[in-house]
Each structure stands twice: as structure tokens, then as C-alpha cells.
Protein backbone atom coordinates (compact mmCIF):
# COMPACT_ATOMS: atom_id res chain seq x y z
CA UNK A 1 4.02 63.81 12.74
CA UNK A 2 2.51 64.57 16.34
CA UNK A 3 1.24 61.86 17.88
CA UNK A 4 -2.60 61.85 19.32
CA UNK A 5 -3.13 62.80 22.74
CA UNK A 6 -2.87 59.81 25.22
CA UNK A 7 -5.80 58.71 26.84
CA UNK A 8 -6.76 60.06 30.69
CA UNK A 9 -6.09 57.32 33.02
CA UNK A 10 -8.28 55.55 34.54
CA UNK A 11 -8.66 55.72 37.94
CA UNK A 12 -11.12 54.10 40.46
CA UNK A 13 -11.72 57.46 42.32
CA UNK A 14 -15.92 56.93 41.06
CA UNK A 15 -15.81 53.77 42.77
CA UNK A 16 -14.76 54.92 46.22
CA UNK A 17 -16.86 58.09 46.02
CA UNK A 18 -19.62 56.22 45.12
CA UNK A 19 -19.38 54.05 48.42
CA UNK A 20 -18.73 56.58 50.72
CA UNK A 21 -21.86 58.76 49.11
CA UNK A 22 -23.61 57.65 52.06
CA UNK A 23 -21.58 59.78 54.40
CA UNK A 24 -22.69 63.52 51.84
CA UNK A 25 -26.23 62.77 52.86
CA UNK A 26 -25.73 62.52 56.90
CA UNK A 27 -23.20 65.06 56.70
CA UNK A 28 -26.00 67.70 55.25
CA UNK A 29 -29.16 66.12 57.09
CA UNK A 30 -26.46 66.30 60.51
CA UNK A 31 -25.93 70.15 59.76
CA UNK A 32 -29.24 70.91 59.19
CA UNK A 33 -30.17 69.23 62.88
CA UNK A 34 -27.66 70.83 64.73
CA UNK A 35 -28.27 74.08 62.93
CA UNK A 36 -25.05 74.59 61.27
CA UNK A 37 -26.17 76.76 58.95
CA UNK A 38 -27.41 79.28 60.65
CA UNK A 39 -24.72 79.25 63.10
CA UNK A 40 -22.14 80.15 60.05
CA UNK A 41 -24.68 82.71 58.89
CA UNK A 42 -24.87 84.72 62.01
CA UNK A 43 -20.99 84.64 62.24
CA UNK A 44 -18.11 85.05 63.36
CA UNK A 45 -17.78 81.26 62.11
CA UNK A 46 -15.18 80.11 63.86
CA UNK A 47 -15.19 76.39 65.34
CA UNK A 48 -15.80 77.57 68.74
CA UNK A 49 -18.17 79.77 68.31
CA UNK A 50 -20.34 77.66 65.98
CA UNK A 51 -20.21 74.32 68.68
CA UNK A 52 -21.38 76.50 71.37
CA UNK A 53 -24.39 77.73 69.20
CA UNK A 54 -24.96 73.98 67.65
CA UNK A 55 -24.41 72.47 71.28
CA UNK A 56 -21.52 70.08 69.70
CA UNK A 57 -18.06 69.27 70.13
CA UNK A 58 -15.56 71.39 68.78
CA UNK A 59 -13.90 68.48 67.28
CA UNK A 60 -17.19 67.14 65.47
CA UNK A 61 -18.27 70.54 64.53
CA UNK A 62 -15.06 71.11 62.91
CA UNK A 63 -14.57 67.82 61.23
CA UNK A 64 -18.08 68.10 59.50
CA UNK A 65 -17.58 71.78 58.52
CA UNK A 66 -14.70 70.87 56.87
CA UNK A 67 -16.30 68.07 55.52
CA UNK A 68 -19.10 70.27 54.06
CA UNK A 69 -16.36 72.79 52.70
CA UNK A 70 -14.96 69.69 51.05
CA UNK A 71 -18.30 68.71 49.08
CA UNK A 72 -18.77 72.41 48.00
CA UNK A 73 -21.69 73.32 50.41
CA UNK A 74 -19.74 75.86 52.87
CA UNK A 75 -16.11 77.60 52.56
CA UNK A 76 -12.97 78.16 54.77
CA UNK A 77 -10.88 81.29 54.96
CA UNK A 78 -8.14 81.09 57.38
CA UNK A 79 -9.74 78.90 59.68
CA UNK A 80 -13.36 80.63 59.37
CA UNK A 81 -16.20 78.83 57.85
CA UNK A 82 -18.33 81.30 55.13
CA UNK A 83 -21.44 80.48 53.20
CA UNK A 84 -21.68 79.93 49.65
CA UNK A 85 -24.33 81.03 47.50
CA UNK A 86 -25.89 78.05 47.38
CA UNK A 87 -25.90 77.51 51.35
CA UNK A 88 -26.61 80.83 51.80
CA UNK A 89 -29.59 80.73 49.61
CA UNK A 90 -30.70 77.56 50.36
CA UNK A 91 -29.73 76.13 53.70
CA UNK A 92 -29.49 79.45 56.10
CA UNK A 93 -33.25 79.19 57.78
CA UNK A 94 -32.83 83.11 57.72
CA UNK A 95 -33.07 82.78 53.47
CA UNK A 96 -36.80 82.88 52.66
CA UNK A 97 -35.46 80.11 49.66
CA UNK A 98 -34.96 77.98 52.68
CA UNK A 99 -34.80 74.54 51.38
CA UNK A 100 -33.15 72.73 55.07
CA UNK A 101 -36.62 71.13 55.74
CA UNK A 102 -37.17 68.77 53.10
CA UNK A 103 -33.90 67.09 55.02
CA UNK A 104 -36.06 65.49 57.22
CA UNK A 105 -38.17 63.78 54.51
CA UNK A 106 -35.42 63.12 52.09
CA UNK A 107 -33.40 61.92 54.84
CA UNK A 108 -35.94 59.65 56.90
CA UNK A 109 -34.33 56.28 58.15
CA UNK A 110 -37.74 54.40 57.03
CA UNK A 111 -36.82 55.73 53.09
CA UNK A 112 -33.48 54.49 53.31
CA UNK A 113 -33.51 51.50 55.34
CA UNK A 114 -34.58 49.26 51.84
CA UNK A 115 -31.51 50.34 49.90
CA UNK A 116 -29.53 48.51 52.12
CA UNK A 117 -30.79 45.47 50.70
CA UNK A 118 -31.02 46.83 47.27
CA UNK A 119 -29.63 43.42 45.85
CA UNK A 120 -32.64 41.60 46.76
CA UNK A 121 -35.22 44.21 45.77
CA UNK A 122 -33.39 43.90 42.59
CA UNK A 123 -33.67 40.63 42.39
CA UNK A 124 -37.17 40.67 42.91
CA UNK A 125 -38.31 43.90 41.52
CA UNK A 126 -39.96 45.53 44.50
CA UNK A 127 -39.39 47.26 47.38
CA UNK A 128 -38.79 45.26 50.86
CA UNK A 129 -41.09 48.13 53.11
CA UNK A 130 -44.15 46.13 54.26
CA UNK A 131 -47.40 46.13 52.28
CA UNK A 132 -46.92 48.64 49.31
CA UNK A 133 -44.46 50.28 50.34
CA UNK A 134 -44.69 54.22 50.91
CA UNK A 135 -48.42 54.15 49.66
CA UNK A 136 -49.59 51.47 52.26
CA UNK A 137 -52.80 53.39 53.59
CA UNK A 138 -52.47 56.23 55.77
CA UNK A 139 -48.48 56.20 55.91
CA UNK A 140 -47.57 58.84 58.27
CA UNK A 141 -44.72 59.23 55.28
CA UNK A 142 -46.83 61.90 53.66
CA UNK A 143 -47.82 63.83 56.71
CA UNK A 144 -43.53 64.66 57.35
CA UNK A 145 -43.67 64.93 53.53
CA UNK A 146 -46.54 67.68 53.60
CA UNK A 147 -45.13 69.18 57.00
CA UNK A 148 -41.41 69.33 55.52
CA UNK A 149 -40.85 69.27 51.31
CA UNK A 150 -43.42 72.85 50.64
CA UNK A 151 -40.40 74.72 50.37
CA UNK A 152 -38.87 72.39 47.06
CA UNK A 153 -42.28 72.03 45.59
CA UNK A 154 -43.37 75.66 46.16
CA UNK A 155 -41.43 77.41 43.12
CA UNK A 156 -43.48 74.64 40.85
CA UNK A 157 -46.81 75.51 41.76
CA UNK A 158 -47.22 79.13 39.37
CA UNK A 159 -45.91 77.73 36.19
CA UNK A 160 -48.47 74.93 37.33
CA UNK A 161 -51.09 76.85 37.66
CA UNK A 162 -50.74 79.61 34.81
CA UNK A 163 -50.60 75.91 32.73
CA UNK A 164 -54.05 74.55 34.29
CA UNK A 165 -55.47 78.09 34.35
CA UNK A 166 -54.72 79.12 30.93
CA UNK A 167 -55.89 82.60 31.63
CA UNK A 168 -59.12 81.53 32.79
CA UNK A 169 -60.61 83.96 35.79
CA UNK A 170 -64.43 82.43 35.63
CA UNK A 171 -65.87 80.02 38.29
CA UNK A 172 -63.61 76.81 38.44
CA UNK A 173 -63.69 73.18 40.37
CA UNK A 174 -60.35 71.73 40.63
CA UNK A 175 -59.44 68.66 42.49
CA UNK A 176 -56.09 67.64 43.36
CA UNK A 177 -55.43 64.26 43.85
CA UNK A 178 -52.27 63.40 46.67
CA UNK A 179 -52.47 67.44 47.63
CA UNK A 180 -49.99 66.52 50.12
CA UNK A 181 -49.06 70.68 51.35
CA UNK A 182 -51.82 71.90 49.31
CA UNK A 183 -49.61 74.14 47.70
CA UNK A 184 -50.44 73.04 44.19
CA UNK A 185 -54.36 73.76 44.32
CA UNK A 186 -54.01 76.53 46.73
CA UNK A 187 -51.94 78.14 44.09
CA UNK A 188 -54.73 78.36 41.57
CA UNK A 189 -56.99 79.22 44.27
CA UNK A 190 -54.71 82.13 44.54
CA UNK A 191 -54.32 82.76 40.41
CA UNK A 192 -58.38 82.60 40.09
CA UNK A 193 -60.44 84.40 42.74
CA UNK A 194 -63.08 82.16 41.86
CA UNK A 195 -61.73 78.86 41.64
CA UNK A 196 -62.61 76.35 44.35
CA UNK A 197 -60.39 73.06 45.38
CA UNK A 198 -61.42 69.80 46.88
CA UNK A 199 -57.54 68.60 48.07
CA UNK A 200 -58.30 64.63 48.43
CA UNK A 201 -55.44 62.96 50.71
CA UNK A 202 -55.38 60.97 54.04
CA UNK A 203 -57.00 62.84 56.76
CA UNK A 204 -53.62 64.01 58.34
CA UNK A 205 -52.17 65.02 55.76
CA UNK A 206 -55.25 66.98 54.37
CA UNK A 207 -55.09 68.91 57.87
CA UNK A 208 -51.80 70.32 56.45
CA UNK A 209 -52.97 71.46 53.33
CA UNK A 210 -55.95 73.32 55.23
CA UNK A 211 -53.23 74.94 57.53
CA UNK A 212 -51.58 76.28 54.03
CA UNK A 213 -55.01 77.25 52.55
CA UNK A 214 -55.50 79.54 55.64
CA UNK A 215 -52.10 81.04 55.73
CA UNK A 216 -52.80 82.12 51.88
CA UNK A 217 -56.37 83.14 52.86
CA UNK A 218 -57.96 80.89 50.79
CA UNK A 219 -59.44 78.23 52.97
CA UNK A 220 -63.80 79.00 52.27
CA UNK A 221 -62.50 77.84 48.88
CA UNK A 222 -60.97 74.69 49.91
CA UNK A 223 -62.48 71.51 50.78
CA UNK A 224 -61.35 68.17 52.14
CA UNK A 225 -61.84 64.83 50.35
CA UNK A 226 -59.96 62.41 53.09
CA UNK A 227 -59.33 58.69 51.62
CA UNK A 228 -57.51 56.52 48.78
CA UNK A 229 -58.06 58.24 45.33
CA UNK A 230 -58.47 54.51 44.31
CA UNK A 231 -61.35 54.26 46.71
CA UNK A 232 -63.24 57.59 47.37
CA UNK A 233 -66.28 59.31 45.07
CA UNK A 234 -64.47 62.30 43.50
CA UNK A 235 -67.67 64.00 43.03
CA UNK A 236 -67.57 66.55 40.29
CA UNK A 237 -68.05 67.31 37.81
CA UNK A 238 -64.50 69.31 37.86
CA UNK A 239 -63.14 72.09 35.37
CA UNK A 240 -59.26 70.18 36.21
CA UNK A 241 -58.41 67.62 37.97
CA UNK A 242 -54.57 67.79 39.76
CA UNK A 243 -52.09 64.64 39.86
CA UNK A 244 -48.86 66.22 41.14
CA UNK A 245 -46.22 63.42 41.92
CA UNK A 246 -48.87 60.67 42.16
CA UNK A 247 -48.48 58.32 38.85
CA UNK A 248 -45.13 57.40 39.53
CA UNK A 249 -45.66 55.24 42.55
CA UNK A 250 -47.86 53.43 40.36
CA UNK A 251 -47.37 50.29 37.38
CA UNK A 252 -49.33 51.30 34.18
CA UNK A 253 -52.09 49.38 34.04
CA UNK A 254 -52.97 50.95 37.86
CA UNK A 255 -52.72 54.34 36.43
CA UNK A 256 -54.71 54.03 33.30
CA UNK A 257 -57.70 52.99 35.10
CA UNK A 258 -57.25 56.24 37.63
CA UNK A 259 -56.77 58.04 34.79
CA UNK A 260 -59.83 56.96 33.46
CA UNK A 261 -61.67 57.56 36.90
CA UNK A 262 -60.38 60.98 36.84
CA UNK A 263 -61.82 62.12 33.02
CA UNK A 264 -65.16 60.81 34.04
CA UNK A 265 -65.42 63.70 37.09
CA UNK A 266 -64.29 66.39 34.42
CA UNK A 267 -66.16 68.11 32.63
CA UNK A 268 -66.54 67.78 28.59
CA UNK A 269 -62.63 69.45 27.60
CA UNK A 270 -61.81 69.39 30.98
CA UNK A 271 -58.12 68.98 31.75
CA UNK A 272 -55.97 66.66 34.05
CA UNK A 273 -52.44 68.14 34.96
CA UNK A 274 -49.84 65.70 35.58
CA UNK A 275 -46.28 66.90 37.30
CA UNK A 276 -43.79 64.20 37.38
CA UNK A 277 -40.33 63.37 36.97
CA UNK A 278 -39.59 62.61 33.12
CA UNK A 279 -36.97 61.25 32.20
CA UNK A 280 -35.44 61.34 28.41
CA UNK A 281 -36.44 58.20 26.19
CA UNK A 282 -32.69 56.91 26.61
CA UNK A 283 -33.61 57.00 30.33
CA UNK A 284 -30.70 58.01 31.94
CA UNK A 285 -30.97 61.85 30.97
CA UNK A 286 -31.53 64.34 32.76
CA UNK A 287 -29.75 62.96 35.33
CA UNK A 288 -32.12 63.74 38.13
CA UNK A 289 -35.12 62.73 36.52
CA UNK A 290 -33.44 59.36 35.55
CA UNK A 291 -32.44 59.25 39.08
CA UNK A 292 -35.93 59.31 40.55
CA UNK A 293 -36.67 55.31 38.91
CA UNK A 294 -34.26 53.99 41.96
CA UNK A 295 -36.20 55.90 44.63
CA UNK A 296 -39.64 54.08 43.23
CA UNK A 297 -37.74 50.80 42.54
CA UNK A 298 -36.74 51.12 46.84
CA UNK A 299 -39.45 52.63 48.21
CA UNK A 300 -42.55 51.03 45.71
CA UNK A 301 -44.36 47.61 44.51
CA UNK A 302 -44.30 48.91 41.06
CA UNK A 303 -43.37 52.64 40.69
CA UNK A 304 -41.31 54.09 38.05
CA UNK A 305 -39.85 57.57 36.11
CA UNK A 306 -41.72 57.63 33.39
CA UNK A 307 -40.77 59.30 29.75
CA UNK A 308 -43.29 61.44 28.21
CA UNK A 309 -44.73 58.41 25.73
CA UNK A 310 -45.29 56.41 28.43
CA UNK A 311 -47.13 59.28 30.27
CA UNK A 312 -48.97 60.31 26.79
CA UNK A 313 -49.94 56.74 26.01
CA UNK A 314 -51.64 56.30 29.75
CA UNK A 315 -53.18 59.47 29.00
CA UNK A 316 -54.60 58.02 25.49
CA UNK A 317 -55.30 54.64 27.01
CA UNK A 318 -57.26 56.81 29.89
CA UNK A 319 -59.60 58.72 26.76
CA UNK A 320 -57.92 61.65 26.76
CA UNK A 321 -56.81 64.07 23.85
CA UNK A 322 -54.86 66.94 23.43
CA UNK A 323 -52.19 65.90 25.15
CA UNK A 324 -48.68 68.13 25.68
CA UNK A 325 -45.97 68.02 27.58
CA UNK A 326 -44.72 71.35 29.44
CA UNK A 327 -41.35 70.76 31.18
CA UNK A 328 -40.55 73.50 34.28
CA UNK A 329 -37.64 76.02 33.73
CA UNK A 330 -34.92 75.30 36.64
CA UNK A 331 -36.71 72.23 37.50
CA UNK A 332 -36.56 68.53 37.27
CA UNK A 333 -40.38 68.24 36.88
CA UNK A 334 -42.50 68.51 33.84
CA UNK A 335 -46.52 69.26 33.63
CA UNK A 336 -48.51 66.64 31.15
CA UNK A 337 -51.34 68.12 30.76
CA UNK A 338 -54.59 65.97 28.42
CA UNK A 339 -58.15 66.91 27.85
CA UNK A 340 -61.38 65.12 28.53
């Protein structure tokens, strides 16, 4: 009779990785500063070659390329560093998929110093920043996030719009809430020739999405709205109204009664387009959606990753109908999209 097959053994390799993970994200954000990436790109690769272009040590430059080889981002060939596809694609500032920017948001010291003391927000359910964390008034957060994260949230803003547009090419008023880059509303501007955006963010930040609006040649159809969406007139009445990574810094109750503030500026069957992380109901799947529920617990007073029946029920609470649920090929991000 053959016996079953014996168990793997444990090991506490997860354990270690998991408290060294720290030293992945400066190793990447480190590479990007010193311009590692392009350095391999342009060749010949070599240690020397690449600390003279990076202005480093050899000895640094060689430890963290190897170190980067190790986690999968670069490769080694008889002592030459190499792209991979992915760093190629996505790391070489020569790729026009360029993603190395959104290091400096992703890795600012502000947005990490509160895990640090991740016990204590844990014990008291909210994040140890100052005032409300990253949506305290006029954080300059959001202008390195507009300056710096267009490149991840770029590839999201078609689907978006083809989803908001819904093959409409009439006259259109759209205002979107937190447009950060711009790139969300300038998109549609883009789809419909004669749609016209009202981006409504702090004032420095809205200066940013202007800057995009002109490079797309779209900027007599977009307007500024500076202020707190909590706070400011919307105006209207709009055709769709944009909320693109907004709820989620926000407890229920507090989005319900914007979401109720934003069907009164639509129009009768006008729609509000939500993007946001959504996790699974078991929340803990997809793994990067799950994920995002630590960044809000750190960063937040009340925040969260919401599932889709949490996002649908605000949506209901809010007066709105029709409500679906679109999720983004490739992407972490999902469109919830209700009707006035």
C-alpha cells in the first residue's frame, strides 16, 4: 500500500521575508533616484560603468543591482546586469510605459512614517498623521501624487470613460471630484468632442490637471472648481459626476451623504462613476485590492477597501439606481457606476 505524500515542512522563511520587506521598497525607490534603470538600459551594464553614470560607489551600485536581480526586477549574465521585461517596460524612463515616477509618491517618508507604529494605530483604529490624516486640507500629498502617479492611473482612464460615455458624442457636463492629474475627465474630454469638465481639487493640485488638459489640447473645455468636495457648490446640473479613488479615504456614513450631494448636481438618469479598489466579500482576495485596507487603516481616520455591497449599498443609501459594477482588465481597480 503506498503511503500518502508527507507534508512540506514548515519553514519560517515568510517570517524573515516579511521583516526585511522593508529593504524591496528602498532598494526600487533607491534605483529609481540614482537612475539605475536607465543606466542598465543604455548598456554596457557593467558595475563600473553603471556607478559612473548613477554617480555611486561601485560597491553600492553593485550590491543593490544584485539585490534587484535577486527580487526578480533586473538580471545578471556573467557579471553584466540586463533588463527584464518588466524593468524594461516599466522602469527604463526611455519606455513610454514608464511607471519609475509613482516611486516618489508610493515611496514618500510622510506615507510610511505611521506604519512604524502600526501597533498603536491598531489599537486605536486610526492613523497617527496629524488631523485626518492624508485628507487634512490642502495636503501637499496630492500635488506629488498628481505630479508623479499619471503614469499608473493613465491605462484606467479609456475603459473609464467608454463606461461613463456609453457611446454618447452630444453636449456633456462632467465633474470629477479629487481630479488629482486630470487624467480621468480629460479622458472623456478627449472620447467626446463636446463634453466639458469642471476638475474640483485643491488649488495646487488643480494647476496640474490644467497642465494635462493643455498637453491633450483640451483645456477651453476644462474648468477649475478649487476647494473640499465636502465644502464647495458643485454647480450643475451635470450629465456624470467622477469619484476616482475618493470614497475610500472615507467611513460610510461620510460617503453616503457626498453621495447624496453628488446625485442632486446630476441631472434626472445622470450617472456617478466610482473607481476604487474592491476587494472580494472574503476580503482578502484579490490580493492587491485586499491590500489597499492597510494603506487607509495607516494613512486615514476612517478609510477602508470596500467590496462591491458595501459600495452598492452607499450608492442605494445615496438614491441611486441602476447600479453595476465594471471591474478593469489588468487592473486592480473596478468602476461602480449608479444612476440618478
Amino acid at each position: 500500500m503506498q503511503s500518502a505524500p508527507s507534508a512540506a515542512p514548515v519553514t519560517p522563511g515568510l517570517v524573515f521575508e516579511m521583516m526585511q520587506a522593508y529593504q524591496r521598497t528602498a532598494a526600487l525607490k533607491a534605483a529609481v533616484d540614482l537612475d539605475i534603470f536607465r543606466a542598465v538600459g543604455e548598456g554596457p551594464g557593467d558595475v563600473s560603468s553603471i556607478a559612473q553614470h548613477c554617480k555611486a560607489s561601485e560597491r553600492g551600485t553593485r550590491i543593490l543591482c544584485d539585490f534587484l536581480v535577486i527580487n526578480g526586477v533586473l538580471a545578471k549574465d556573467n557579471g553584466t546586469y540586463k533588463h527584464t521585461p518588466l524593468s524594461a517596460t516599466f522602469l527604463d524612463p526611455r519606455s513610454p510605459a514608464c511607471l519609475a515616477s509613482i516611486a516618489q509618491f508610493l515611496g514618500n517618508a510622510a506615507l510610511h512614517e505611521p506604519v512604524h507604529y502600526l501597533a498603536d494605530i491598531v489599537r486605536s483604529g486610526r492613523t497617527t498623521l496629524p488631523g485626518s490624516g492624508t485628507v487634512e486640507p490642502d495636503n501637499p500629498v496630492w500635488v506629488q501624487f498628481a505630479q508623479t502617479m499619471a503614469p499608473m492611473m493613465a491605462p484606467l482612464a479609456a475603459p473609464l470613460g467608454q463606461i461613463v460615455l456609453n457611446g454618447h458624442n452630444g453636449p456633456l457636463k462632467v465633474l470629477d471630484i479629487a481630479a488629482g492629474h486630470g487624467l480621468f475627465g480629460i479622458e472623456i474630454a478627449r472620447q467626446n468632442p463636446q463634453a466639458h469638465v469642471t476638475g474640483l481639487d485643491w488649488a495646487p493640485v488643480l494647476r496640474v490637471a490644467l497642465e494635462n488638459a493643455q498637453k491633450a489640447g483640451v483645456h477651453e473645455r476644462y474648468d477649475m472648481l478649487p476647494g473640499s468636495a465636502f465644502e464647495v457648490n458643485f454647480g450643475g446640473p451635470y450629465d456624470a459626476v467622477l469619484l476616482t479613488n475618493f470614497l475610500h479615504h472615507f467611513d460610510v456614513p461620510t460617503n453616503v451623504a457626498l453621495l447624496k450631494k453628488v446625485r442632486s448636481a446630476l441631472k434626472p438618469g445622470g450617472r456617478a462613476a466610482t473607481l476604487e479598489f474592491v476587494p472580494n466579500a472574503d476580503r482578502v482576495s484579490p490580493p492587491m485590492p485586499a491590500a489597499f485596507a492597510m494603506t487607509m487603516l495607516t494613512t486615514t481616520e476612517s478609510g477602508d477597501a470596500y467590496t462591491y455591497a458595501e459600495l452598492s449599498s452607499m450608492y442605494q443609501q445615496a438614491g441611486f439606481s441602476d447600479i453595476s459594477e465594471h471591474p478593469i482588465p489588468m487592473s486592480p481597480h473596478t468602476i461602480v457606476l449608479g444612476h440618478a
